[in-house]
C-alpha atoms as a PDB file:
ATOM      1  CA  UNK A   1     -12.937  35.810  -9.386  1.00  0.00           C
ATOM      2  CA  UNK A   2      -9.533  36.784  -7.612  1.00  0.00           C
ATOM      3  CA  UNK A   3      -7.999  34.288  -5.290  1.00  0.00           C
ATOM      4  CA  UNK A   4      -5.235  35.863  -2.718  1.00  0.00           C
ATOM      5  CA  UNK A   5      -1.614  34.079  -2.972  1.00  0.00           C
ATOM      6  CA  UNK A   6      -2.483  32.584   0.555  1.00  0.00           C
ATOM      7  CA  UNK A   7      -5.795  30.612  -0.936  1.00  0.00           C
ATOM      8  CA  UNK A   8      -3.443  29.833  -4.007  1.00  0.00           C
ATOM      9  CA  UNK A   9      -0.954  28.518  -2.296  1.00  0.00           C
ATOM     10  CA  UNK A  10      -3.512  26.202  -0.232  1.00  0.00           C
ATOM     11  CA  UNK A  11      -4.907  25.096  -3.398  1.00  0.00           C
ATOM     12  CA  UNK A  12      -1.357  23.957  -4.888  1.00  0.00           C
ATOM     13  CA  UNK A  13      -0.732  22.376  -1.273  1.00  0.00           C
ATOM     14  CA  UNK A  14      -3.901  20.624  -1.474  1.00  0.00           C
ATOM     15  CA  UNK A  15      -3.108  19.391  -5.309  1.00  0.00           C
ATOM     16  CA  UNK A  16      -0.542  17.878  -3.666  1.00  0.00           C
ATOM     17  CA  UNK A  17      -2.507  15.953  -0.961  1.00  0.00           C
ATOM     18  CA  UNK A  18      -4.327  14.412  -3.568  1.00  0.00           C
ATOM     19  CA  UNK A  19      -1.065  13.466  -5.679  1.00  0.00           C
ATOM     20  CA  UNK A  20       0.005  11.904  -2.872  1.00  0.00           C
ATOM     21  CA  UNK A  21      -2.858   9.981  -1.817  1.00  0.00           C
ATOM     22  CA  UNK A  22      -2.764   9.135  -5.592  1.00  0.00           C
ATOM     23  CA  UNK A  23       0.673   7.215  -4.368  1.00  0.00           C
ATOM     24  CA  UNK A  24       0.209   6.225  -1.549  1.00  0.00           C
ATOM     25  CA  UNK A  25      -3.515   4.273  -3.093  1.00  0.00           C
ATOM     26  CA  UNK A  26      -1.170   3.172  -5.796  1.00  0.00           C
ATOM     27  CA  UNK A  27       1.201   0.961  -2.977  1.00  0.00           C
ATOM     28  CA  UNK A  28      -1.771   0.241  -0.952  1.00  0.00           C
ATOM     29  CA  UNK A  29      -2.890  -1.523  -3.814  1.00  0.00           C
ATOM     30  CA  UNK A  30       0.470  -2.980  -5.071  1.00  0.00           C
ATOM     31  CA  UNK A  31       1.269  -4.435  -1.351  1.00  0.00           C
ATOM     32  CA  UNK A  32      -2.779  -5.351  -1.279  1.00  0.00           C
ATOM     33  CA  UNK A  33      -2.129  -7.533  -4.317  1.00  0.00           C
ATOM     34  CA  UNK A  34       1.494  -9.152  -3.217  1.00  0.00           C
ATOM     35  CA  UNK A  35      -0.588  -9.970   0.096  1.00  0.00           C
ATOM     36  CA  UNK A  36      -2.561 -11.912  -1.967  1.00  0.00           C
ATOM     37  CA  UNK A  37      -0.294 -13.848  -3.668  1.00  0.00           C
ATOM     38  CA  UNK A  38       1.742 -15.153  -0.617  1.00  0.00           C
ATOM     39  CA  UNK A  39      -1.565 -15.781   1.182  1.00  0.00           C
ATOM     40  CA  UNK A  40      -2.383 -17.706  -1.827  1.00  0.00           C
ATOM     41  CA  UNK A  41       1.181 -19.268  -2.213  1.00  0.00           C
ATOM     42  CA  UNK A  42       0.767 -20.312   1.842  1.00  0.00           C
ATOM     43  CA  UNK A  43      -2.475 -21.850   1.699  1.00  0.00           C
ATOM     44  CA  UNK A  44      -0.878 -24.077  -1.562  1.00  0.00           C
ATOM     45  CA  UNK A  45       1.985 -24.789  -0.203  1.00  0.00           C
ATOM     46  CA  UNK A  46       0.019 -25.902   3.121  1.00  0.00           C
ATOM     47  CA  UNK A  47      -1.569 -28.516   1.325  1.00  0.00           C
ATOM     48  CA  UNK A  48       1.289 -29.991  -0.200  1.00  0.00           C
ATOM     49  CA  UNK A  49       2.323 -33.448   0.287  1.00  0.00           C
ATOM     50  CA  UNK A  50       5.118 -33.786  -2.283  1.00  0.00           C
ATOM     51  CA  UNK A  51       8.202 -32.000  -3.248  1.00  0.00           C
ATOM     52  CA  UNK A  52       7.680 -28.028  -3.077  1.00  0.00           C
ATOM     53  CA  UNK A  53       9.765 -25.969  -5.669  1.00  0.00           C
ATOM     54  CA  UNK A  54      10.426 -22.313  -5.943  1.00  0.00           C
ATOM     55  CA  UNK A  55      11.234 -19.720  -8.514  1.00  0.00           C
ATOM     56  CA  UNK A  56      14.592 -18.312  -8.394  1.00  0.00           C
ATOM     57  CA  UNK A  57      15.151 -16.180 -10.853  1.00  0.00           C
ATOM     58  CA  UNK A  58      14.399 -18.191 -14.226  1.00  0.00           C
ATOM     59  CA  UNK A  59      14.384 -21.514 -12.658  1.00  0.00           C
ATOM     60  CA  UNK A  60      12.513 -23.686 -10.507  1.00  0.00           C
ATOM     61  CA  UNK A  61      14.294 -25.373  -7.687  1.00  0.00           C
ATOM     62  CA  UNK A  62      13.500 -28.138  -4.974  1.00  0.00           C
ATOM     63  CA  UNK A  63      12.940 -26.454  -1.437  1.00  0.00           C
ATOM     64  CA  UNK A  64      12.248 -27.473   2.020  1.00  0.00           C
ATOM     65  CA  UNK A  65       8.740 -27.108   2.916  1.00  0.00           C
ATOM     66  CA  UNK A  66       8.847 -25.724   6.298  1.00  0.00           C
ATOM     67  CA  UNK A  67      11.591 -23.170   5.573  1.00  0.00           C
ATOM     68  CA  UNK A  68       9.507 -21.995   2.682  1.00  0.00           C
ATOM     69  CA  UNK A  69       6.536 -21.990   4.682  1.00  0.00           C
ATOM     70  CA  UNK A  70       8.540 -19.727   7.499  1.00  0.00           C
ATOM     71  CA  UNK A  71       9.974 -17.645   5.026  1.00  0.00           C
ATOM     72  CA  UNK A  72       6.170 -17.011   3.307  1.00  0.00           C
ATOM     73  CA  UNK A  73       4.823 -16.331   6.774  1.00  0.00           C
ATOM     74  CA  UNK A  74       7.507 -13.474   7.535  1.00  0.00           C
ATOM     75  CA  UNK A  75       6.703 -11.986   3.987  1.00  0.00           C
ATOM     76  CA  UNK A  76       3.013 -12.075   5.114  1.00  0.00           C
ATOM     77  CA  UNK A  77       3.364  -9.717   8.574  1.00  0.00           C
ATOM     78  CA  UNK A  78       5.925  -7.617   6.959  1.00  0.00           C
ATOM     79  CA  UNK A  79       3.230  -6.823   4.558  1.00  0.00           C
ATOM     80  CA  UNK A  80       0.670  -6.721   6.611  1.00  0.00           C
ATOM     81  CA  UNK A  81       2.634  -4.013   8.820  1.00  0.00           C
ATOM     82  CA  UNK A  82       3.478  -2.413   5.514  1.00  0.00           C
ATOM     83  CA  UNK A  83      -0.411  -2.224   4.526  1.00  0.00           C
ATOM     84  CA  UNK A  84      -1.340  -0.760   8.016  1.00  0.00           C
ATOM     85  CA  UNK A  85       1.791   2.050   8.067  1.00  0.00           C
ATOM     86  CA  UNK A  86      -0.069   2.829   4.034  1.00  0.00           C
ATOM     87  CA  UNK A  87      -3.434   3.247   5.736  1.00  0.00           C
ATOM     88  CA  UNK A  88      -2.187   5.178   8.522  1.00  0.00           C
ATOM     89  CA  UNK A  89      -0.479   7.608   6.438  1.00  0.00           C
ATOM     90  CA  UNK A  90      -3.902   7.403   3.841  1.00  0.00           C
ATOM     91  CA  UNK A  91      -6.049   8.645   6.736  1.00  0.00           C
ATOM     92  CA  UNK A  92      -3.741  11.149   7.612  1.00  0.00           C
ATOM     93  CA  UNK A  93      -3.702  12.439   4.301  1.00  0.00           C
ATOM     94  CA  UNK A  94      -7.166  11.856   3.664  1.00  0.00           C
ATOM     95  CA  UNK A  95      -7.476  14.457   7.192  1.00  0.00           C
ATOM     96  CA  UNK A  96      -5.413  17.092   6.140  1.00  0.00           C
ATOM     97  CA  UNK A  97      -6.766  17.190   2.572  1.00  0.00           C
ATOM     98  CA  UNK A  98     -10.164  17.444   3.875  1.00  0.00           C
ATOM     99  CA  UNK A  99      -9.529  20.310   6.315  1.00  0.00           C
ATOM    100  CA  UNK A 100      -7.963  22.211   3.805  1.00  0.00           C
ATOM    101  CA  UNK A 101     -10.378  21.780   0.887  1.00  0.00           C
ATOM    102  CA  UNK A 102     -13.116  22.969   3.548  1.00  0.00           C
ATOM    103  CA  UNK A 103     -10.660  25.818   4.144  1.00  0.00           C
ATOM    104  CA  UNK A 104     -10.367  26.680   0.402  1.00  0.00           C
ATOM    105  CA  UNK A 105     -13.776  26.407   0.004  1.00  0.00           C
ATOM    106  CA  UNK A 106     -14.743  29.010   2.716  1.00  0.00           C
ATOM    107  CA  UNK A 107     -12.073  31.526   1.074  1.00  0.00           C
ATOM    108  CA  UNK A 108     -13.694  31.343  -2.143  1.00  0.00           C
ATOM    109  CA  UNK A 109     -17.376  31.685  -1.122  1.00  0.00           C
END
């Protein structure tokens, strides 16, 4: 079957969509998990009654509870924000993809 260079180059372009939605599912996932752990790490520390510590590096030192439990609660919206700006651009990507697979696909019929 012979492809033009225009429906090749659309099918390189869209090999590309899909490498980057490969990424971008790769940080969704990463920031997905890390959302996780400091949701997990709030509710913890939340319950605590005693001394809270915190691992800097390769040791564990005594903290202040409430500036911990600030500090865990800006980590949470900035990932949060970071998860919805990932999903935005995943849609997007998802979009463009999709138009130009059906695009490829009507070329080569």
């Amino acid at each position: 079957m012979d492809i033009d260079n225009e429906t090749q180059q659309k099918i390189q372009e869209l090999q590309g969509f899909e490498q980057n939605l490969q990424q971008i599912m790769m940080q969704k996932q990463a920031f997905q998990m890390e959302l996780g752990e400091t949701e997990n790490a709030l509710t913890e520390l939340e319950k605590a009654t005693d001394d809270v510590f915190k691992m800097v590096g390769n040791i564990m030192i005594k903290t202040d509870k409430t500036k911990t439990l600030e500090d865990l609660k800006k980590k949470k919206e900035l990932l949060d924000l970071r998860l919805k700006s990932i999903e935005t651009q995943e849609t997007d990507l998802t979009k463009q993809a999709e138009e130009l697979k059906a695009e490829v696909m009507k070329k080569i019929k």
